[in-house]
C-alpha atoms as a PDB file:
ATOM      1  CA  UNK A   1       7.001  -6.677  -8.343  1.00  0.00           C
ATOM      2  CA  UNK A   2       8.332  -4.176  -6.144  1.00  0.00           C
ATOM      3  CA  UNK A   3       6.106  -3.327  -2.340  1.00  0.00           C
ATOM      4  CA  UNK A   4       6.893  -0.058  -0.674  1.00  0.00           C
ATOM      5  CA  UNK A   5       6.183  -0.136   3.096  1.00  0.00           C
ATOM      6  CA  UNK A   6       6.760   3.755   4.625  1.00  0.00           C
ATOM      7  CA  UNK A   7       8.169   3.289   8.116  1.00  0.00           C
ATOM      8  CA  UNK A   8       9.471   6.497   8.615  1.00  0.00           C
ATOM      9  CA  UNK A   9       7.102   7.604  11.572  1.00  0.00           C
ATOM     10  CA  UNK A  10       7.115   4.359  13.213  1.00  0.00           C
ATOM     11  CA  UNK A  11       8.250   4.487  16.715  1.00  0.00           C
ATOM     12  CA  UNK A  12       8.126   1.821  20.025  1.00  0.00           C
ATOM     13  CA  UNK A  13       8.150   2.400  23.367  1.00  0.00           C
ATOM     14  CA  UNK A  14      10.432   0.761  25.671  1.00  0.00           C
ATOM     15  CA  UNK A  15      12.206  -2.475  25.452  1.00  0.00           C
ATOM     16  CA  UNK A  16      11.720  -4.551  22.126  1.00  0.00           C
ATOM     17  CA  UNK A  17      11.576  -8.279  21.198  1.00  0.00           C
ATOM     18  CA  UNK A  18      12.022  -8.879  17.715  1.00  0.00           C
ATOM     19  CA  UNK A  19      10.662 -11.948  17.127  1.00  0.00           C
ATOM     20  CA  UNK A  20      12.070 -13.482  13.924  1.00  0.00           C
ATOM     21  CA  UNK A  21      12.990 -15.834  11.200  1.00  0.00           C
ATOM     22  CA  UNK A  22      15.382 -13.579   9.028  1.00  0.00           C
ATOM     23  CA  UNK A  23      16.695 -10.708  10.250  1.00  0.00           C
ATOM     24  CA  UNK A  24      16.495  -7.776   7.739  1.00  0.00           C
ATOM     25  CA  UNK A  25      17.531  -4.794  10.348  1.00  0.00           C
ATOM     26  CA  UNK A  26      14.884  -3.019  10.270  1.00  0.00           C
ATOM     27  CA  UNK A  27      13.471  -3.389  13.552  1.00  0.00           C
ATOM     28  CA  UNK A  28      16.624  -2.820  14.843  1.00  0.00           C
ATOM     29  CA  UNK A  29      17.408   0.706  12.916  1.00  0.00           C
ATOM     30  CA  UNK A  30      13.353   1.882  13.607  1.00  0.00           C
ATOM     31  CA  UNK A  31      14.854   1.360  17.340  1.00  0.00           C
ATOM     32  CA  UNK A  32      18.415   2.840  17.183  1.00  0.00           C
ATOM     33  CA  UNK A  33      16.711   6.223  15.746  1.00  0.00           C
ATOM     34  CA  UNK A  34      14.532   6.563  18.645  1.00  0.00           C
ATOM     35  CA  UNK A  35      15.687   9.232  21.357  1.00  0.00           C
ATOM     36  CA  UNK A  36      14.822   7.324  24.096  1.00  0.00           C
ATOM     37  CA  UNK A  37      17.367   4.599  25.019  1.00  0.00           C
ATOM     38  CA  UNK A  38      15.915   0.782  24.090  1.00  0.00           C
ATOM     39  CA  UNK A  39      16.964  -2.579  24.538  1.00  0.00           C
ATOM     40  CA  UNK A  40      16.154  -4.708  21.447  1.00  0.00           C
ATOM     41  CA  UNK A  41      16.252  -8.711  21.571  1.00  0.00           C
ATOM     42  CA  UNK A  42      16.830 -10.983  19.142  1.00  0.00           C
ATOM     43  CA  UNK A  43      15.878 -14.641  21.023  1.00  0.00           C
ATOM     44  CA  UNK A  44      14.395 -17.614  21.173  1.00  0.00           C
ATOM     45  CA  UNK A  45      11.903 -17.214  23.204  1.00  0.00           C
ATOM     46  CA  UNK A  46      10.512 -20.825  23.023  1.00  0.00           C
ATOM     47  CA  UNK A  47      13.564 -21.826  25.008  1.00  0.00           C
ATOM     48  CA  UNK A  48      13.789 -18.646  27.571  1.00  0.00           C
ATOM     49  CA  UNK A  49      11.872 -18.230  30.976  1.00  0.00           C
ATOM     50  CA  UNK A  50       8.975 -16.156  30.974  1.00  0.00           C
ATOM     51  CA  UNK A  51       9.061 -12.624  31.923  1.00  0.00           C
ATOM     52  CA  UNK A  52       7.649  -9.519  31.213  1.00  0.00           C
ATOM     53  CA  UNK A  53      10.190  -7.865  30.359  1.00  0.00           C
ATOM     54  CA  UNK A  54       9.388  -6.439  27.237  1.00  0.00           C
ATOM     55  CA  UNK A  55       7.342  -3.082  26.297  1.00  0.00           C
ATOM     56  CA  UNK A  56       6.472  -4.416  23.163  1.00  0.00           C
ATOM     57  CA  UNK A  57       6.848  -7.371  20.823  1.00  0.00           C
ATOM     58  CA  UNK A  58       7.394  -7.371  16.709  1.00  0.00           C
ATOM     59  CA  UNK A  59       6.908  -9.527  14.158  1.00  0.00           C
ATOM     60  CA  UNK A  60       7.638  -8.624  10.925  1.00  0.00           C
ATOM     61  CA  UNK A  61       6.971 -10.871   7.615  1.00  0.00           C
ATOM     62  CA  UNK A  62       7.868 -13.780  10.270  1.00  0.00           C
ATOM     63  CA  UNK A  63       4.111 -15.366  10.579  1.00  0.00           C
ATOM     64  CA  UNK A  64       3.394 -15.996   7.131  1.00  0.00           C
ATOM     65  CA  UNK A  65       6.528 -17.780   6.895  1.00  0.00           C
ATOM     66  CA  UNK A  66       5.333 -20.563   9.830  1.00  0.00           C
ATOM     67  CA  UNK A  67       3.353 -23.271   7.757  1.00  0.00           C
ATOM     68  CA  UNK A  68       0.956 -24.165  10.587  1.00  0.00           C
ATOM     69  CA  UNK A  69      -1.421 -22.403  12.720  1.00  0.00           C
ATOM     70  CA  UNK A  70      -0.851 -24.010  15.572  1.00  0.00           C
ATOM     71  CA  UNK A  71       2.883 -23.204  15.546  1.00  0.00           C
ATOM     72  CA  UNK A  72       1.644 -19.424  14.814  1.00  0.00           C
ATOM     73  CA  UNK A  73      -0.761 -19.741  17.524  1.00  0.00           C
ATOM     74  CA  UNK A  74       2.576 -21.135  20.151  1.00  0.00           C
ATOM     75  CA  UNK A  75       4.346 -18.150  19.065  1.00  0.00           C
ATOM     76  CA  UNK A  76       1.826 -15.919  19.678  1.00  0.00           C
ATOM     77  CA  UNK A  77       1.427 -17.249  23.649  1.00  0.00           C
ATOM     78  CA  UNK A  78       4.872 -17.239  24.110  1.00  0.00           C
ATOM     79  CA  UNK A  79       5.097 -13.643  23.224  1.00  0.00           C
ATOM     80  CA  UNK A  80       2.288 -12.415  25.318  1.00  0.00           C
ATOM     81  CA  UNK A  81       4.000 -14.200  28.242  1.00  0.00           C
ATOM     82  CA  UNK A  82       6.932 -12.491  27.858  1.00  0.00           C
ATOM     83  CA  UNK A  83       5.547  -8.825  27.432  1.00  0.00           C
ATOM     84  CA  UNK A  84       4.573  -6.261  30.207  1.00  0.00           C
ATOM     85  CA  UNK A  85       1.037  -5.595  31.245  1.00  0.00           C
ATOM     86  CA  UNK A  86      -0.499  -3.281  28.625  1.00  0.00           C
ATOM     87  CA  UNK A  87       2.379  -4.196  26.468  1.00  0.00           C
ATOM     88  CA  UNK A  88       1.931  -4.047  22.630  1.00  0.00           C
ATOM     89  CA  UNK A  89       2.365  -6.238  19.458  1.00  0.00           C
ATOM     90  CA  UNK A  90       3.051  -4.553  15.872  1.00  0.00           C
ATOM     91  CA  UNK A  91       3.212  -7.385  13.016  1.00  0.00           C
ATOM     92  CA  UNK A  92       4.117  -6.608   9.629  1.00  0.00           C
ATOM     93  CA  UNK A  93       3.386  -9.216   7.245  1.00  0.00           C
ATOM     94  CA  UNK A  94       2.176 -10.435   3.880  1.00  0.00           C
ATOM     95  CA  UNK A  95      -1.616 -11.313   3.044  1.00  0.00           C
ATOM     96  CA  UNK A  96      -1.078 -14.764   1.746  1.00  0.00           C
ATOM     97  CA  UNK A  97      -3.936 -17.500   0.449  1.00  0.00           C
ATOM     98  CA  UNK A  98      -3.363 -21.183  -0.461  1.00  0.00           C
ATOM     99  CA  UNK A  99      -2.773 -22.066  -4.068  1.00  0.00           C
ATOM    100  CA  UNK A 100      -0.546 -18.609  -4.179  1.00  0.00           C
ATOM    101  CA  UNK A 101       3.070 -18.383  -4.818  1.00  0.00           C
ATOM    102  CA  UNK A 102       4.688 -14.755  -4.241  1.00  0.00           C
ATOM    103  CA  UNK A 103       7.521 -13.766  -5.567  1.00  0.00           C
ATOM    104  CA  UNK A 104       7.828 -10.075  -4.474  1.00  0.00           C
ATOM    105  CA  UNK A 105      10.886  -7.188  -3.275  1.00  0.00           C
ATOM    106  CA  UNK A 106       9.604  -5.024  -0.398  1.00  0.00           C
ATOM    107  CA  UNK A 107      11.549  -1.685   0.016  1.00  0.00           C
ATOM    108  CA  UNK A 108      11.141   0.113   3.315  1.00  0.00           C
ATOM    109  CA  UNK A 109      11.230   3.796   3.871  1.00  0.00           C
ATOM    110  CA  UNK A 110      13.430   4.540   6.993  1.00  0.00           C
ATOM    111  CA  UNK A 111      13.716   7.595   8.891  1.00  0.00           C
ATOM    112  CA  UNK A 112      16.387   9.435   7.672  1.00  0.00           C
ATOM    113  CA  UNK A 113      15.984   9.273   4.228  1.00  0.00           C
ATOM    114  CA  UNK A 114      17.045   5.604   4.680  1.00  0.00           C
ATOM    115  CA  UNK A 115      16.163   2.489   2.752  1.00  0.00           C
ATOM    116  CA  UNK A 116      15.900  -1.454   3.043  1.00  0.00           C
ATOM    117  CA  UNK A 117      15.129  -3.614   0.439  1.00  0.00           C
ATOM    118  CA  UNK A 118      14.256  -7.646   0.785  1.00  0.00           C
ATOM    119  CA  UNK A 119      12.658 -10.281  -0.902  1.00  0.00           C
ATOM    120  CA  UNK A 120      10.210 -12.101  -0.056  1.00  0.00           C
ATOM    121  CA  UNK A 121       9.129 -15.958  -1.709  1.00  0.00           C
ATOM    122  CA  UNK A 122       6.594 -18.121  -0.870  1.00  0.00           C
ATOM    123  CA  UNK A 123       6.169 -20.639  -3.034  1.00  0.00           C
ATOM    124  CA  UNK A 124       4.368 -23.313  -1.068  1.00  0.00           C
ATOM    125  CA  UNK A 125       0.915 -23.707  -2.234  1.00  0.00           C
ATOM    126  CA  UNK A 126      -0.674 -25.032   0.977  1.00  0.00           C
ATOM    127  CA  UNK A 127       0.651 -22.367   3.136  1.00  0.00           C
ATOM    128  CA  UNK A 128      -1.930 -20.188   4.152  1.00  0.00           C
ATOM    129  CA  UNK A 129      -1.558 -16.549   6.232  1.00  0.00           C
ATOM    130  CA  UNK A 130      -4.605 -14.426   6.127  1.00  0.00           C
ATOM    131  CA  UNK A 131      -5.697 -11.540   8.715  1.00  0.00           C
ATOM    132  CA  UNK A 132      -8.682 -13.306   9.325  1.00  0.00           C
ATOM    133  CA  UNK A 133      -7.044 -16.403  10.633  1.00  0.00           C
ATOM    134  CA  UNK A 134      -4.141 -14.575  12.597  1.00  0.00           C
ATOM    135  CA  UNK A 135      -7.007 -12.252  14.181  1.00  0.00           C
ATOM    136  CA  UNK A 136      -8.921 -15.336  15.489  1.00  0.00           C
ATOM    137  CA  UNK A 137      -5.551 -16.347  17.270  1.00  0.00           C
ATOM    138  CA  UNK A 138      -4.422 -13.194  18.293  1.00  0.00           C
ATOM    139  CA  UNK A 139      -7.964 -12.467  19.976  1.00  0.00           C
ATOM    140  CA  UNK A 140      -7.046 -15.055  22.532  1.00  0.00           C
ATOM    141  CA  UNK A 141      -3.994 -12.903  23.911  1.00  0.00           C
ATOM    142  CA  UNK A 142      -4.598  -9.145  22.464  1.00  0.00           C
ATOM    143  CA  UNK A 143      -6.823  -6.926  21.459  1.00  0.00           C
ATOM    144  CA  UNK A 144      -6.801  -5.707  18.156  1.00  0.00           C
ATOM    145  CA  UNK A 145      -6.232  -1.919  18.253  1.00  0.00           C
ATOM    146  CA  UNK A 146      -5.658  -1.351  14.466  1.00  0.00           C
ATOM    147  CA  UNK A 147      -5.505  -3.052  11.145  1.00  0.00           C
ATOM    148  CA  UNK A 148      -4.181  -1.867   8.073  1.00  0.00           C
ATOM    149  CA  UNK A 149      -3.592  -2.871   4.441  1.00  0.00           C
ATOM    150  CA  UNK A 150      -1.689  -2.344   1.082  1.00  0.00           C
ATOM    151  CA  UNK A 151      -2.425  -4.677  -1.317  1.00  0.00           C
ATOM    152  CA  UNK A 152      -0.741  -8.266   0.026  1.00  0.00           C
ATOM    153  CA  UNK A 153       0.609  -6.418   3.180  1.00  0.00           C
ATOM    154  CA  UNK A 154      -0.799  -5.656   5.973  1.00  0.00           C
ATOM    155  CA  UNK A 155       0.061  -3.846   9.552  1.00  0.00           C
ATOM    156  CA  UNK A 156      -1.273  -5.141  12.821  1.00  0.00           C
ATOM    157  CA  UNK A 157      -1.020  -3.286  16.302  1.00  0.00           C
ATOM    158  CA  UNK A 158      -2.566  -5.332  19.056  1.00  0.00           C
ATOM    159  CA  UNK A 159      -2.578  -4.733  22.865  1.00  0.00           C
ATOM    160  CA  UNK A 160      -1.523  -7.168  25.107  1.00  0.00           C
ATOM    161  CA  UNK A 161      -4.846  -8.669  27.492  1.00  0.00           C
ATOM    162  CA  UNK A 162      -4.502  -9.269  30.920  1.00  0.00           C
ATOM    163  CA  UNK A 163      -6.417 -12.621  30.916  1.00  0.00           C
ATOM    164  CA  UNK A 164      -5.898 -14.845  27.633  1.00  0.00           C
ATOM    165  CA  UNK A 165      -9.507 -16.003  26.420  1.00  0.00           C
ATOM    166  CA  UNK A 166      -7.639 -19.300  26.069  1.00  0.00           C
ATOM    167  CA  UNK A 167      -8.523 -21.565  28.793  1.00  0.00           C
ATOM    168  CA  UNK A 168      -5.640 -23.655  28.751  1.00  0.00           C
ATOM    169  CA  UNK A 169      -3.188 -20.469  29.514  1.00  0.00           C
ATOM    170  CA  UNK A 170      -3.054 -19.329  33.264  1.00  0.00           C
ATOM    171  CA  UNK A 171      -0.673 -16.453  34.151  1.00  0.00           C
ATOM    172  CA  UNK A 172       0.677 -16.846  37.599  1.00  0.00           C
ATOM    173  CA  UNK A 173       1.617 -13.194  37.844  1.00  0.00           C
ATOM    174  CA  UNK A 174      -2.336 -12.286  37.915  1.00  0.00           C
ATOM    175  CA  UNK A 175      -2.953 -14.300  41.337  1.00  0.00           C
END
């Protein structure tokens, strides 16, 4: 089964961090089209010092691929600590439920008339990546600005807060 995801009119503002487990260039060309001049980052930001030196943060079809929520959930902290006040977060991903395999292609529409295809396999039966349990993590960093779905996949933009709701985080920057 073939996915089309139309990306055409998708553009970021300021400095990116692409956060991700396979790198399908698509971040990267959305960002290399843009007129404005962008930095884009591909790193490990588990292992980097905080800063806010990012606009805005991306994940795309990388959550769904982390088996357990609180690994999603470290991700997700990490990233807010290392975006800008008011900075955003797009995800891209697949809606995914336990007991389901997927087996799918997903072909992006690019500006330009471009085109990337991927696949995309899941075939774990306990992993589990549904809106409803990112959006009860994110909601601890972000507030959800939109959500939107076709079929299994689903877009995300979030805005980053400038307090977590998670008592355990304390950003030194806001003192």
């Amino acid at each position: 089964m073939e996915y089309i995801l139309d990306m055409k009119d998708i553009e970021f503002d300021g400095d990116v961090l692409d956060i991700g487990k396979e790198n399908h260039g698509v971040i990267y060309n959305l960002t290399k089209n843009s007129d404005d001049e962008i930095c884009i980052d591909y790193v490990d930001i588990l292992n980097t010092e905080k800063s806010n030196d990012f606009k805005t943060g991306v994940f795309f079809f990388t959550l769904s691929k982390i088996w357990r929520n609180s690994e999603r959930r470290e991700l997700i902290k990490e990233v807010w600590e290392h975006i800008g006040d008011e900075g955003l977060l797009y995800i891209w991903d697949i809606e995914k439920r336990s007991k389901e395999i997927i087996n799918i292609d997903i072909k992006v529409l690019m500006p330009k008339d471009k085109t990337k295809t991927f696949s995309y396999k899941d075939f774990n039966p306990i992993n589990e990546c549904t809106t409803e349990l990112l959006k009860k993590i994110l909601e601890n960093y972000f507030e959800i600005e939109e959500t939107k779905f076709w079929d299994k996949i689903y877009f995300i933009k979030a805005k980053k807060r400038g307090r977590t709701l998670d008592e355990s985080v304390i950003n030194s920057g806001k003192f």
